[in-house]
Structure formats: C-alpha cells, structure tokens
N, C-alpha and C. Protein backbone atom coordinates (compact mmCIF):
# COMPACT_ATOMS: atom_id res chain seq x y z
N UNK A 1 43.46 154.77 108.46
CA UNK A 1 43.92 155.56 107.34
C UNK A 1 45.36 156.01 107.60
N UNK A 2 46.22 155.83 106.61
CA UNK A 2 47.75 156.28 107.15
C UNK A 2 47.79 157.83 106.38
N UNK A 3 48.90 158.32 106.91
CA UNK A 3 48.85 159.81 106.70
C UNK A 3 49.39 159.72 105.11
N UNK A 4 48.98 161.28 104.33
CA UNK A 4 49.67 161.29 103.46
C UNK A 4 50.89 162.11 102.96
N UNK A 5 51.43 162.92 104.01
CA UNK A 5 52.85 163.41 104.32
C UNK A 5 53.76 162.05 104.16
N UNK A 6 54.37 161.92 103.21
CA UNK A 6 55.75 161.13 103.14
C UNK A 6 56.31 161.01 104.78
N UNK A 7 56.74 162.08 105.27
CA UNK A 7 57.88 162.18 106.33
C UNK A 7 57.12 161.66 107.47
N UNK A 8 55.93 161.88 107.78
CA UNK A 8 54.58 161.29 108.83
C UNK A 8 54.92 160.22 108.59
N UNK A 9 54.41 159.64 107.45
CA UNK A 9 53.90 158.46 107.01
C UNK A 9 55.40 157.18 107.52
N UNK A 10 56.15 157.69 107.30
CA UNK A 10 57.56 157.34 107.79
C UNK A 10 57.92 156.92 109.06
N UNK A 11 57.48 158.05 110.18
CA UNK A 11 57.65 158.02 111.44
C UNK A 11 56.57 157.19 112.11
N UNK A 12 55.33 157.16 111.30
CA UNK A 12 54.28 156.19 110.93
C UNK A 12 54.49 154.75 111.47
N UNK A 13 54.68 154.72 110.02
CA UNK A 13 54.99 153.03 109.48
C UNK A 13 56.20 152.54 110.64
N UNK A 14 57.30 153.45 110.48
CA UNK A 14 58.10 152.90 111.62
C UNK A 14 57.69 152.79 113.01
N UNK A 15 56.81 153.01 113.48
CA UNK A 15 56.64 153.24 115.02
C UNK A 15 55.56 151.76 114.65
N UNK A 16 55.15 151.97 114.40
CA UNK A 16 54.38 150.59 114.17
C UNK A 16 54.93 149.04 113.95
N UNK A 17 55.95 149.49 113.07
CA UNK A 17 57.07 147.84 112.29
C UNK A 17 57.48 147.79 113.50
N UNK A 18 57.89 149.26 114.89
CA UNK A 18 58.63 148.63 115.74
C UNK A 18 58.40 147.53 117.39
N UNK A 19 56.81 148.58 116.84
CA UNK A 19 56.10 147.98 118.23
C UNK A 19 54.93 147.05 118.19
N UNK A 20 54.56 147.33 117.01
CA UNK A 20 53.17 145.91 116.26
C UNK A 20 53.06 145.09 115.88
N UNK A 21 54.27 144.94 114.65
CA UNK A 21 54.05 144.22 113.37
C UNK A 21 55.73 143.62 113.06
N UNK A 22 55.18 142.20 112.86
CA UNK A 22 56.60 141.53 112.65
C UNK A 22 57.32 141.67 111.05
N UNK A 23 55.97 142.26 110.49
CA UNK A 23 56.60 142.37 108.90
C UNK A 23 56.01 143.18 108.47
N UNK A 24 56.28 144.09 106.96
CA UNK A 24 55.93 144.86 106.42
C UNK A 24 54.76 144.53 105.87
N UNK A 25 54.52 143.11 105.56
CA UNK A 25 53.33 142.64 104.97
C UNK A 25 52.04 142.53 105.90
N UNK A 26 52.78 142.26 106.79
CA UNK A 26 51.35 142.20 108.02
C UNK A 26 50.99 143.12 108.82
N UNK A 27 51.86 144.82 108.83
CA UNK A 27 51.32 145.87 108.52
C UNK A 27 50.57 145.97 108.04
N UNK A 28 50.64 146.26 106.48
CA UNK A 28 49.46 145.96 105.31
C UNK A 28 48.38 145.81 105.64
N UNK A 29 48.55 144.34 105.64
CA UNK A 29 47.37 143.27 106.15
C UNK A 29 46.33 144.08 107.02
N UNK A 30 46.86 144.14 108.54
CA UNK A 30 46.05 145.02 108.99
C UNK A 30 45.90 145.92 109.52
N UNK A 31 46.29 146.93 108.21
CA UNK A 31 45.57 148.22 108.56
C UNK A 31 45.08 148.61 106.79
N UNK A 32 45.07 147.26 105.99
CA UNK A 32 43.90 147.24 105.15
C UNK A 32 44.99 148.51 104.55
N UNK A 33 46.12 148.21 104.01
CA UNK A 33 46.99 149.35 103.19
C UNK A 33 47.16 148.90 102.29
N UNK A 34 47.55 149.74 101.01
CA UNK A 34 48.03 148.79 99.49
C UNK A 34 49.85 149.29 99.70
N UNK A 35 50.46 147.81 99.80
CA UNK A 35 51.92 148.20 99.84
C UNK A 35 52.48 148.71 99.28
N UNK A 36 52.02 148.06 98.10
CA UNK A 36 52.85 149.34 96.63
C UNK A 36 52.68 150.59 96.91
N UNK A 37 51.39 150.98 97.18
CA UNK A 37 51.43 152.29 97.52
C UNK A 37 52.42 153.38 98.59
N UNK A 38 52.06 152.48 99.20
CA UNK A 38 53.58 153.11 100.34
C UNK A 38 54.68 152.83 100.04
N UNK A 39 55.12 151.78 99.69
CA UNK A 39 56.97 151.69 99.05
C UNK A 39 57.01 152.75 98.08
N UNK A 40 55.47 152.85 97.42
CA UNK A 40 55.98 153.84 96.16
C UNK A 40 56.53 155.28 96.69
N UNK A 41 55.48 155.57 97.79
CA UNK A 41 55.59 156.98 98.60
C UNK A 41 56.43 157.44 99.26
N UNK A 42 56.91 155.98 99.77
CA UNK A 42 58.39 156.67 100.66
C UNK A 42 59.52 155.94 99.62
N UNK A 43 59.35 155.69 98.68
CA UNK A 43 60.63 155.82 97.82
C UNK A 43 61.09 157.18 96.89
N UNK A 44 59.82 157.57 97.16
CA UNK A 44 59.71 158.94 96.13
C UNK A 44 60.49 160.02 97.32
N UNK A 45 60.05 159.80 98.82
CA UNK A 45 61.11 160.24 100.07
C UNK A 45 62.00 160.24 99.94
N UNK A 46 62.83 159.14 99.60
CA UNK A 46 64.26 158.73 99.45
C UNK A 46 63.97 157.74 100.99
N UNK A 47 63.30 156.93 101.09
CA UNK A 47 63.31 155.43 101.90
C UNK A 47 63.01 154.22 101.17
N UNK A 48 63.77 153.44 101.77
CA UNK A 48 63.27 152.13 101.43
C UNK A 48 63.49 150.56 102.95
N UNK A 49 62.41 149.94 102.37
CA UNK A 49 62.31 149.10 103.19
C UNK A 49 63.29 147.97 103.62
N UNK A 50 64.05 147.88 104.67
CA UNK A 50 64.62 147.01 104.80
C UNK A 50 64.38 145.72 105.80
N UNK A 51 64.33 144.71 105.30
CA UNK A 51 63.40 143.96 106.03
C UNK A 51 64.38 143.11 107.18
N UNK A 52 65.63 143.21 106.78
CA UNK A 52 66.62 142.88 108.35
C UNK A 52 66.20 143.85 109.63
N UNK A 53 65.96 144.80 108.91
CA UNK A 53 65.65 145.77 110.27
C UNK A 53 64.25 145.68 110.93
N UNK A 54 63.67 145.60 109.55
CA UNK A 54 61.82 145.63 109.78
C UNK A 54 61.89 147.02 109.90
N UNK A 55 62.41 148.16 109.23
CA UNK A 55 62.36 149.23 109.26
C UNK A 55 62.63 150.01 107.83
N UNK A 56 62.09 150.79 107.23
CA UNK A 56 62.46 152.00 106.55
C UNK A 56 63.62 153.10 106.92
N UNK A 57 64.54 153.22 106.12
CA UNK A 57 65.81 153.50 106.36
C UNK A 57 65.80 154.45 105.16
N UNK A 58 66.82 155.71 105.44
CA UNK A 58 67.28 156.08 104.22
C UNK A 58 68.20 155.49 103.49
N UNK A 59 67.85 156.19 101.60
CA UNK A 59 68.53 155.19 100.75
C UNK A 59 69.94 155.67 101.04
C-alpha cells in the first residue's frame, strides 16, 4: 500500500525508482499501483515524473 501524504508518497516512490525499479511503470507493476493515480497525486504536489532521471522532480 503506498502512503497517502503527497510529500511521503514522494520520498516514497523516489527511494524505490532509486534502488528497485528501472521504470516508473514497473514500479506500478509491482506494487500493484494505478499510475494515474500517483502522477495525479504528486502533480497536484507540484512533481512530475521525469523519466531521464527515473525520478520525480519538482515542476
């Protein structure tokens, strides 16, 4: 289950893209997440995904 604090969810997703997962999609994949849902959540943060980095960055 990923957190539902935006700013968690952030430090989250990133600690994971950096040490798990070669893509944002295969995050997803497995940990069984709906992506939209999270781009939606941390865009509403002011992040977005950048996939040169494989990281969430501010906009």
């Amino acid at each position: 289950m990923l957190p539902k604090d935006a700013n968690i969810l952030f430090s989250f997703v990133n600690a994971r893209l950096r040490d798990e997962y070669e893509s944002f999609d295969e995050l997803c994949a497995a940990l069984d997440a709906d992506g939209e849902d999270v781009l939606k959540k941390l865009s509403g943060a002011g992040y977005v995904y950048s996939e040169a980095k494989n990281q969430f960055v501010p906009v």
